[in-house]
C-alpha atoms as a PDB file:
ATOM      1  CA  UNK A   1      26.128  10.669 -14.443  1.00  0.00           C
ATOM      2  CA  UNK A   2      22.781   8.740 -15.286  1.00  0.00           C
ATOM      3  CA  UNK A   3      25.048   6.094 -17.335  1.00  0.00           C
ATOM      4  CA  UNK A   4      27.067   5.293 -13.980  1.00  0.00           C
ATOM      5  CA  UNK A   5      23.929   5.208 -11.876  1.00  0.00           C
ATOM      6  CA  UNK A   6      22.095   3.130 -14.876  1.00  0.00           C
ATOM      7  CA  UNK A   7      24.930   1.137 -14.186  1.00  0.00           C
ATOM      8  CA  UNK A   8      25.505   0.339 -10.729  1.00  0.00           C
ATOM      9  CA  UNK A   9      21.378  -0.093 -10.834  1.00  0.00           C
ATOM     10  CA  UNK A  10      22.035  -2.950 -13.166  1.00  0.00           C
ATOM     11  CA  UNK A  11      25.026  -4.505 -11.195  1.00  0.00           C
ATOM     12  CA  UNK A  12      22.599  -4.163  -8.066  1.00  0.00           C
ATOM     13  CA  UNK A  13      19.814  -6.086  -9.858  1.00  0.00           C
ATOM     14  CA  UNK A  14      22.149  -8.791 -10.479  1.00  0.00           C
ATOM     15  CA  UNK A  15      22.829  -8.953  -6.964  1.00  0.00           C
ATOM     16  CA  UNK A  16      19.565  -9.155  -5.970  1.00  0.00           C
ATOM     17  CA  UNK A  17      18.685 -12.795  -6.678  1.00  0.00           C
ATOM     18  CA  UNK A  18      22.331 -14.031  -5.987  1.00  0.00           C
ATOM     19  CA  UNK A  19      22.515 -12.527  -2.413  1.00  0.00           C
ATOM     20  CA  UNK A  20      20.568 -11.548   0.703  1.00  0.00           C
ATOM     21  CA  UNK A  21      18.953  -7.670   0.759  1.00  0.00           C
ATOM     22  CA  UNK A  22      21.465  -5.947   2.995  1.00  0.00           C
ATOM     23  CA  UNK A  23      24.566  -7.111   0.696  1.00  0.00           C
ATOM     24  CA  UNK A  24      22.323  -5.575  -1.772  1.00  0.00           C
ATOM     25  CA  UNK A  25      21.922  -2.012   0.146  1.00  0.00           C
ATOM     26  CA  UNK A  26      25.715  -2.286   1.426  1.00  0.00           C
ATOM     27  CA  UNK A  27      26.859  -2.402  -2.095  1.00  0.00           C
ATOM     28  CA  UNK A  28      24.363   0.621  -3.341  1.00  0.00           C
ATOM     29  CA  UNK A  29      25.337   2.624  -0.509  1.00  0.00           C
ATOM     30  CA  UNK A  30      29.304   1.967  -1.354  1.00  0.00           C
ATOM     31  CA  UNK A  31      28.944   2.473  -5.008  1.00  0.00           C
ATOM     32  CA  UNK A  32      27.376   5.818  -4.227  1.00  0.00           C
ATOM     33  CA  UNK A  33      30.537   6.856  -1.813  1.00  0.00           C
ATOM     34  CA  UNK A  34      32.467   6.243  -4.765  1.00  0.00           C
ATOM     35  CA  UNK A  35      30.478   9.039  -6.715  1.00  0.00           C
ATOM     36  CA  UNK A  36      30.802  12.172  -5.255  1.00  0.00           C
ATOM     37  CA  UNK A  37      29.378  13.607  -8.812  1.00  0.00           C
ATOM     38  CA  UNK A  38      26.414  12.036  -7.996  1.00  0.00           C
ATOM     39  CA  UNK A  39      23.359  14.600  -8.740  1.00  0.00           C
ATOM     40  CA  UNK A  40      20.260  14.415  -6.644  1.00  0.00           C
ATOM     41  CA  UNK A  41      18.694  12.192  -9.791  1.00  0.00           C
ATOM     42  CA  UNK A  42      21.105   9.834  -9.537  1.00  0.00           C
ATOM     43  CA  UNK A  43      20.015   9.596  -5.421  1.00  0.00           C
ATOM     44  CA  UNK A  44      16.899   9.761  -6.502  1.00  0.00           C
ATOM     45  CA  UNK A  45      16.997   6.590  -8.655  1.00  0.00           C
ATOM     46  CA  UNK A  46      18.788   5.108  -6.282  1.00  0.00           C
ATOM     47  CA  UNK A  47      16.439   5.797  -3.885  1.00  0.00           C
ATOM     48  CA  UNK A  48      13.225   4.806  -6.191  1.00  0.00           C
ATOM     49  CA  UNK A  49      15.276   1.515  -6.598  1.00  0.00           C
ATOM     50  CA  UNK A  50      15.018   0.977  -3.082  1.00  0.00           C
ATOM     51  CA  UNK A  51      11.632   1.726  -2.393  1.00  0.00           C
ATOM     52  CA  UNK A  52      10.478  -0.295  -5.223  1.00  0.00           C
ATOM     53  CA  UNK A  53      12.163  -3.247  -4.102  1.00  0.00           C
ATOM     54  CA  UNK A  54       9.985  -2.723  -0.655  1.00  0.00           C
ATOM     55  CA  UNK A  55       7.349  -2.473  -1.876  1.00  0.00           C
ATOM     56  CA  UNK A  56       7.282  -5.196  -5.030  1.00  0.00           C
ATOM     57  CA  UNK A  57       9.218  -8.185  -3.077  1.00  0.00           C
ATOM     58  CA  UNK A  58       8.325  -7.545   0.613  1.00  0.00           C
ATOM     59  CA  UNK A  59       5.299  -5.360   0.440  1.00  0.00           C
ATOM     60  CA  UNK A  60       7.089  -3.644   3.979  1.00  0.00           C
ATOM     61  CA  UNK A  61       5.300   0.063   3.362  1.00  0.00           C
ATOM     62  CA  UNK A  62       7.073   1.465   5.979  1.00  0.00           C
ATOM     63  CA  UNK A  63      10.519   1.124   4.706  1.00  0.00           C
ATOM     64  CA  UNK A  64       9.208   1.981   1.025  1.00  0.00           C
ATOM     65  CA  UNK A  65       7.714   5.199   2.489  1.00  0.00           C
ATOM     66  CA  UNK A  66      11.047   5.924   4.194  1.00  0.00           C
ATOM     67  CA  UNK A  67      12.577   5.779   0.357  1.00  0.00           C
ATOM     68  CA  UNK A  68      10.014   7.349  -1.071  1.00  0.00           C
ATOM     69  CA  UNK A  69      10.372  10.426   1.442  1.00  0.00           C
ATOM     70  CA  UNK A  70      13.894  10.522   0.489  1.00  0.00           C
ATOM     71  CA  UNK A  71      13.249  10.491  -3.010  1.00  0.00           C
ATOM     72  CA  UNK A  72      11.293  13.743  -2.834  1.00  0.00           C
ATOM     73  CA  UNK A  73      14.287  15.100  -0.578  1.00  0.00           C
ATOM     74  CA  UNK A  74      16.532  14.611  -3.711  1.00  0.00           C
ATOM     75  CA  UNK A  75      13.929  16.418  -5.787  1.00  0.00           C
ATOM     76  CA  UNK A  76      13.528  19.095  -2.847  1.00  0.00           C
ATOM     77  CA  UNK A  77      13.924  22.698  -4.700  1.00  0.00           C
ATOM     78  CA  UNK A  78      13.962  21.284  -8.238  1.00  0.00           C
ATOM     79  CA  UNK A  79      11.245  19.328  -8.730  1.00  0.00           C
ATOM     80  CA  UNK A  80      10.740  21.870 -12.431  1.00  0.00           C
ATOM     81  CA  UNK A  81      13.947  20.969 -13.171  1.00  0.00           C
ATOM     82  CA  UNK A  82      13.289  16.710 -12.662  1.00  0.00           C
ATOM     83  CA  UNK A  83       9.589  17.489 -13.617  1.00  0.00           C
ATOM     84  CA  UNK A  84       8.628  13.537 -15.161  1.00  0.00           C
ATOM     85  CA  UNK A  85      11.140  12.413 -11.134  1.00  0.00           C
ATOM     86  CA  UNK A  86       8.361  14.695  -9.315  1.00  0.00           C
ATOM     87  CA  UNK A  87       5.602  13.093 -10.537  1.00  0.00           C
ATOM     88  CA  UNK A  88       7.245   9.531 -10.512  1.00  0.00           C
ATOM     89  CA  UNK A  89       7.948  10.312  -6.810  1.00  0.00           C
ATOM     90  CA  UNK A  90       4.245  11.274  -6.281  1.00  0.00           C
ATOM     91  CA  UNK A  91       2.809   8.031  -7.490  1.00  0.00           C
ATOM     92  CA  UNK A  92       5.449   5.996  -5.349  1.00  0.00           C
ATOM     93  CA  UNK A  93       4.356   7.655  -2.913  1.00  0.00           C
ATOM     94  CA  UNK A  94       0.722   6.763  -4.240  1.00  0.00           C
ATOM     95  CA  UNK A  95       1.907   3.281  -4.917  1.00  0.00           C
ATOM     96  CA  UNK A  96       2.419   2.978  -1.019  1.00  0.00           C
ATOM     97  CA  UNK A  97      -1.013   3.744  -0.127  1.00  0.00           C
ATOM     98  CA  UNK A  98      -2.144   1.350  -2.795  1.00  0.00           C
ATOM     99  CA  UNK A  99      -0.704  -1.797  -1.184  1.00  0.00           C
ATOM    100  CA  UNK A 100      -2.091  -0.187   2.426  1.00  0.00           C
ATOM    101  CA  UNK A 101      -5.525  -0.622   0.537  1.00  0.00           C
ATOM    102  CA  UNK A 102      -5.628   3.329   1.307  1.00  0.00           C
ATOM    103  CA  UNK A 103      -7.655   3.923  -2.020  1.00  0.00           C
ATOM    104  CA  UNK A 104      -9.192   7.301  -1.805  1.00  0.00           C
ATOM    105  CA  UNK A 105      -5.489   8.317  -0.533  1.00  0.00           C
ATOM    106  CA  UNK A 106      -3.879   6.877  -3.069  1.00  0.00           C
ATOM    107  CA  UNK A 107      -6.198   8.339  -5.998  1.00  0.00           C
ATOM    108  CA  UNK A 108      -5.919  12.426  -4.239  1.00  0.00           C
ATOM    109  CA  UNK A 109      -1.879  11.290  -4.674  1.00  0.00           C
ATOM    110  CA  UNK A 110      -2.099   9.774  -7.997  1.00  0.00           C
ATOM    111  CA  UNK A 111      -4.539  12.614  -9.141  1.00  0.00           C
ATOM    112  CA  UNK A 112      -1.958  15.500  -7.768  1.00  0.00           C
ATOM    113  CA  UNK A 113       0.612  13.614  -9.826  1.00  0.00           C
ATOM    114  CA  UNK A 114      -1.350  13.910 -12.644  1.00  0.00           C
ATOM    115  CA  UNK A 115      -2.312  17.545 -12.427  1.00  0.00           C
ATOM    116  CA  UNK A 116       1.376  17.907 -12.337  1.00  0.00           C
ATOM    117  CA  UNK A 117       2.263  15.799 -15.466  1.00  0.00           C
ATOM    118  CA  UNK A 118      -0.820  17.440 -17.009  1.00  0.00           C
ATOM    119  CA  UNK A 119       0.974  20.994 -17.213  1.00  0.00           C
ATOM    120  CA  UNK A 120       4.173  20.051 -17.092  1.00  0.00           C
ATOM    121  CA  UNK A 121       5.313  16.950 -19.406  1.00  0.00           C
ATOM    122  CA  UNK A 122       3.920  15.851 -22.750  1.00  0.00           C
ATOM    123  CA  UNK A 123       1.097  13.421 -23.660  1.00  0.00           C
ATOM    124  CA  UNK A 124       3.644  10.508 -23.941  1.00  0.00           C
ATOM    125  CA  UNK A 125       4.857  10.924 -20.236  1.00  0.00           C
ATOM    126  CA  UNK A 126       1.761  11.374 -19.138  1.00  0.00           C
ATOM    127  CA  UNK A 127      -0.180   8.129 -20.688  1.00  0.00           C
ATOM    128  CA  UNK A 128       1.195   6.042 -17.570  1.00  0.00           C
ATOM    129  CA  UNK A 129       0.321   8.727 -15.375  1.00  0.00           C
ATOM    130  CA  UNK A 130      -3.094   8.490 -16.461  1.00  0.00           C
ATOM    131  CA  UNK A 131      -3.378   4.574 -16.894  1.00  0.00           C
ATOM    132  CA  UNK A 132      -2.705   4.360 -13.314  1.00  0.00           C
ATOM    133  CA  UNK A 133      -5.656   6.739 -12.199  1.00  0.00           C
ATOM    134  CA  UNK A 134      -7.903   4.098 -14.511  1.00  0.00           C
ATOM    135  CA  UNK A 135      -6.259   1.215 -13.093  1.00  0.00           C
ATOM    136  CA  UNK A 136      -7.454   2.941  -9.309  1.00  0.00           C
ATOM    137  CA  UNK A 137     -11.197   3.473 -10.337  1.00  0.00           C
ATOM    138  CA  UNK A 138     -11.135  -0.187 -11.822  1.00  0.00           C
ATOM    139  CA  UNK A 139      -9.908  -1.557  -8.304  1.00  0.00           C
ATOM    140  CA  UNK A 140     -12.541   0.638  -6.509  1.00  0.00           C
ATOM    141  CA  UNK A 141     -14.947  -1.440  -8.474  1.00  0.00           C
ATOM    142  CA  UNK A 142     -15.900   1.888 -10.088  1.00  0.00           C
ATOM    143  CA  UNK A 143     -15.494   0.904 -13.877  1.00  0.00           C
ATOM    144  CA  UNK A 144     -17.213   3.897 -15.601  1.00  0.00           C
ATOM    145  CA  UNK A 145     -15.079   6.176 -13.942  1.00  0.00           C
ATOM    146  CA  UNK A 146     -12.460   4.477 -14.799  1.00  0.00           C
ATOM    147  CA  UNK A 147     -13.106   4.435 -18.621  1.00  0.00           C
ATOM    148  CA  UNK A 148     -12.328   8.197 -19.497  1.00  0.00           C
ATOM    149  CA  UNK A 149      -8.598   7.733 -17.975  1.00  0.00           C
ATOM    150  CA  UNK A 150      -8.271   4.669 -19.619  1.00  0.00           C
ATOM    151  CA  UNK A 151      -9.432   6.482 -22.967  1.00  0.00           C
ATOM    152  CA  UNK A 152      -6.822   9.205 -22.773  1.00  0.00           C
ATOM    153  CA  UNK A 153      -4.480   6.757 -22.131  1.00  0.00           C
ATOM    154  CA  UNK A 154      -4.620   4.871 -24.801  1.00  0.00           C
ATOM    155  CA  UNK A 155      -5.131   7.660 -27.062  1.00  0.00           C
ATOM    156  CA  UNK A 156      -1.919   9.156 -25.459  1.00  0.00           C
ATOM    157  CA  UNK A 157       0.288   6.367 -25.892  1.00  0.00           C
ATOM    158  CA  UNK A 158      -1.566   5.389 -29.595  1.00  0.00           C
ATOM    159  CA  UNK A 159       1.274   8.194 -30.546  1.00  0.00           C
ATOM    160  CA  UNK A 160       4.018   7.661 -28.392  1.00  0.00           C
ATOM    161  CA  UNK A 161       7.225   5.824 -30.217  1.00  0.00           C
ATOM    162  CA  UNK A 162       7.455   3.859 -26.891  1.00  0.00           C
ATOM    163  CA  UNK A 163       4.347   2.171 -26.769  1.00  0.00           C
ATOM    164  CA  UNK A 164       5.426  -0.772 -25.037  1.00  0.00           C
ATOM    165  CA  UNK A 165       5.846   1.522 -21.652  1.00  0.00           C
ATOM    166  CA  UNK A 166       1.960   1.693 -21.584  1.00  0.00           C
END
């Protein structure tokens, strides 16, 4: 399943800069008619698809948040069994509040996300998790605080055979 989603992702990216948005969403939404094998994390990536492109090319927060909502409804009931989706999901979510300039909102998100990834993935999953909760203190203008996420960070990911993620 996550091969044909990985793929119709990638044909939908190509679309993107050769056609207007709601070709773009028509097409998604066919190619996932065509795929009633579809499991809720191949919605889900097609949702987080969605709400990233929202949020990254048109900064509208109101339709990301729409995604994002419906990327936790894919998740809904098996968010142990997607645990590294769940958290991803909680920092979109996060991500929203971000470009709202909804700080202190953002970081409680970002921070449950974390608590989550804490217990639940490994140190390599969890690097970006953290380097986001630095990257919040350092907008707040709050740079000490910031340091100790940045630390386990980078200390994380020093490990990590993917270290280019971080």
């Amino acid at each position: 399943h996550i091969v044909r989603t990985n793929e119709i992702i990638a044909h939908a990216d190509s679309l993107q800069s050769s056609t207007d948005f709601s070709f773009f969403i028509a097409y998604l939404d066919s190619a996932y008619q065509s795929f009633p094998e579809a499991s809720p994390i191949d919605y889900w990536k097609k949702y987080q698809y969605i709400a990233k492109y929202y949020l990254d090319n048109n900064l509208e927060t109101a339709k990301a948040r729409l995604y994002t909502d419906s990327m936790a409804s894919a998740l809904k009931g098996q968010e142990q069994r997607y645990k590294e989706a769940h958290v991803q999901t909680l920092f979109a979510q996060g991500d929203i509040l971000m470009a709202e300039k909804k700080y202190l909102e953002a970081f409680n998100l970002y921070y449950d996300g974390y608590s989550y990834a804490k217990k639940n993935l490994d140190s390599c999953q969890l690097a970006p998790f953290t380097g986001q909760l630095a990257m919040i203190k350092y907008w707040q203008l709050q740079f000490r605080k910031a340091i100790p996420y940045f630390r386990e960070a980078l200390n994380a990911s020093a490990y990590c055979k993917k270290q280019d993620d971080f």
